[in-house]
Protein backbone atom coordinates (compact mmCIF):
# COMPACT_ATOMS: atom_id res chain seq x y z
CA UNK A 1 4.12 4.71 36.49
CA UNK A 2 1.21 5.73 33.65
CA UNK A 3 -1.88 4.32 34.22
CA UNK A 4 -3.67 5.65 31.32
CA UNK A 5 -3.07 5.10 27.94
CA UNK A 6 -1.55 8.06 25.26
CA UNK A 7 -4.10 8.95 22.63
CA UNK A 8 -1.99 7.51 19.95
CA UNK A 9 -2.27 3.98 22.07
CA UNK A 10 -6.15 3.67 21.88
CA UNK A 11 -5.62 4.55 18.65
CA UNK A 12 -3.39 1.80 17.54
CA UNK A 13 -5.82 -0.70 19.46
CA UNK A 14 -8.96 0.01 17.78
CA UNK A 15 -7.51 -0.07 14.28
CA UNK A 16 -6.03 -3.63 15.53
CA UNK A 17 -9.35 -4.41 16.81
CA UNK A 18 -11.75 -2.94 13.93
CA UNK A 19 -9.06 -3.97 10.91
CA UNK A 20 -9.51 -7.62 12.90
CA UNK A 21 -13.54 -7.24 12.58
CA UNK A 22 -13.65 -5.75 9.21
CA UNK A 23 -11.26 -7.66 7.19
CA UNK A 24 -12.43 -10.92 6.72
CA UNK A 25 -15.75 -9.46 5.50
CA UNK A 26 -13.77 -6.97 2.89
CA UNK A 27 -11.41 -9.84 1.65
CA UNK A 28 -11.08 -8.36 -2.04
CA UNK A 29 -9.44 -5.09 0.07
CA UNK A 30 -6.04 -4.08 0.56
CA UNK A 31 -4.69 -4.55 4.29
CA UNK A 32 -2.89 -1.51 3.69
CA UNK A 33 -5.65 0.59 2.40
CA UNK A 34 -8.09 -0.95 4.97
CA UNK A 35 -5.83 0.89 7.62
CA UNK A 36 -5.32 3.92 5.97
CA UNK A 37 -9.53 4.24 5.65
CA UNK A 38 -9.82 3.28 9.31
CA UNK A 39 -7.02 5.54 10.44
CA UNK A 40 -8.30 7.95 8.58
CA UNK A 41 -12.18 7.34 10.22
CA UNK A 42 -10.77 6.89 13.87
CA UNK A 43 -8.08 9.78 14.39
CA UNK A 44 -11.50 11.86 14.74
CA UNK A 45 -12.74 9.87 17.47
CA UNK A 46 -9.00 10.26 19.15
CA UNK A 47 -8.10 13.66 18.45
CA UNK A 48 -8.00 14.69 14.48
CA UNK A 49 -10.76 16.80 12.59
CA UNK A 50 -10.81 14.85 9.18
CA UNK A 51 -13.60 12.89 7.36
CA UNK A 52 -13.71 10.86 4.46
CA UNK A 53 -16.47 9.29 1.87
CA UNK A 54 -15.64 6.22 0.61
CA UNK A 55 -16.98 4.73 -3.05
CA UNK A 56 -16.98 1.44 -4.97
CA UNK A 57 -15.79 1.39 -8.37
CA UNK A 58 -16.49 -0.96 -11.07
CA UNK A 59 -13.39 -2.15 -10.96
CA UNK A 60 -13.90 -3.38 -6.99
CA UNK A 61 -11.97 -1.45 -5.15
CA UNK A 62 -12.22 1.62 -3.23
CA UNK A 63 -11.45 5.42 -3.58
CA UNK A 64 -11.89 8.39 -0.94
């Protein structure tokens, strides 16, 4: 029986738990592209190399 949890497990539960957190304060924002940005922020913490910058436009939403 596993007793600990895959990498790509803890992964999928913080972005449940940070996407829960961040998304009624970013209501103008994309579900979708509010999990792509925090994927993209947490695979570092879980195993991946990547970083991103993120930047309002005029417009409202985001880019990276």
């Amino acid at each position: 029986m596993r007793n600990a949890r895959t990498k790509s497990e803890s992964l999928a539960r913080a972005l449940a738990r940070w996407h829960k957190r961040l998304a009624p304060r970013l209501p103008g924002m994309d579900p979708h592209d509010l999990n792509l940005i925090l994927w993209s922020i947490l695979r570092h913490r879980y195993g991946g190399r990547r970083r991103i910058f993120l930047r309002r436009r005029k417009e409202g939403g985001y880019v990276y």
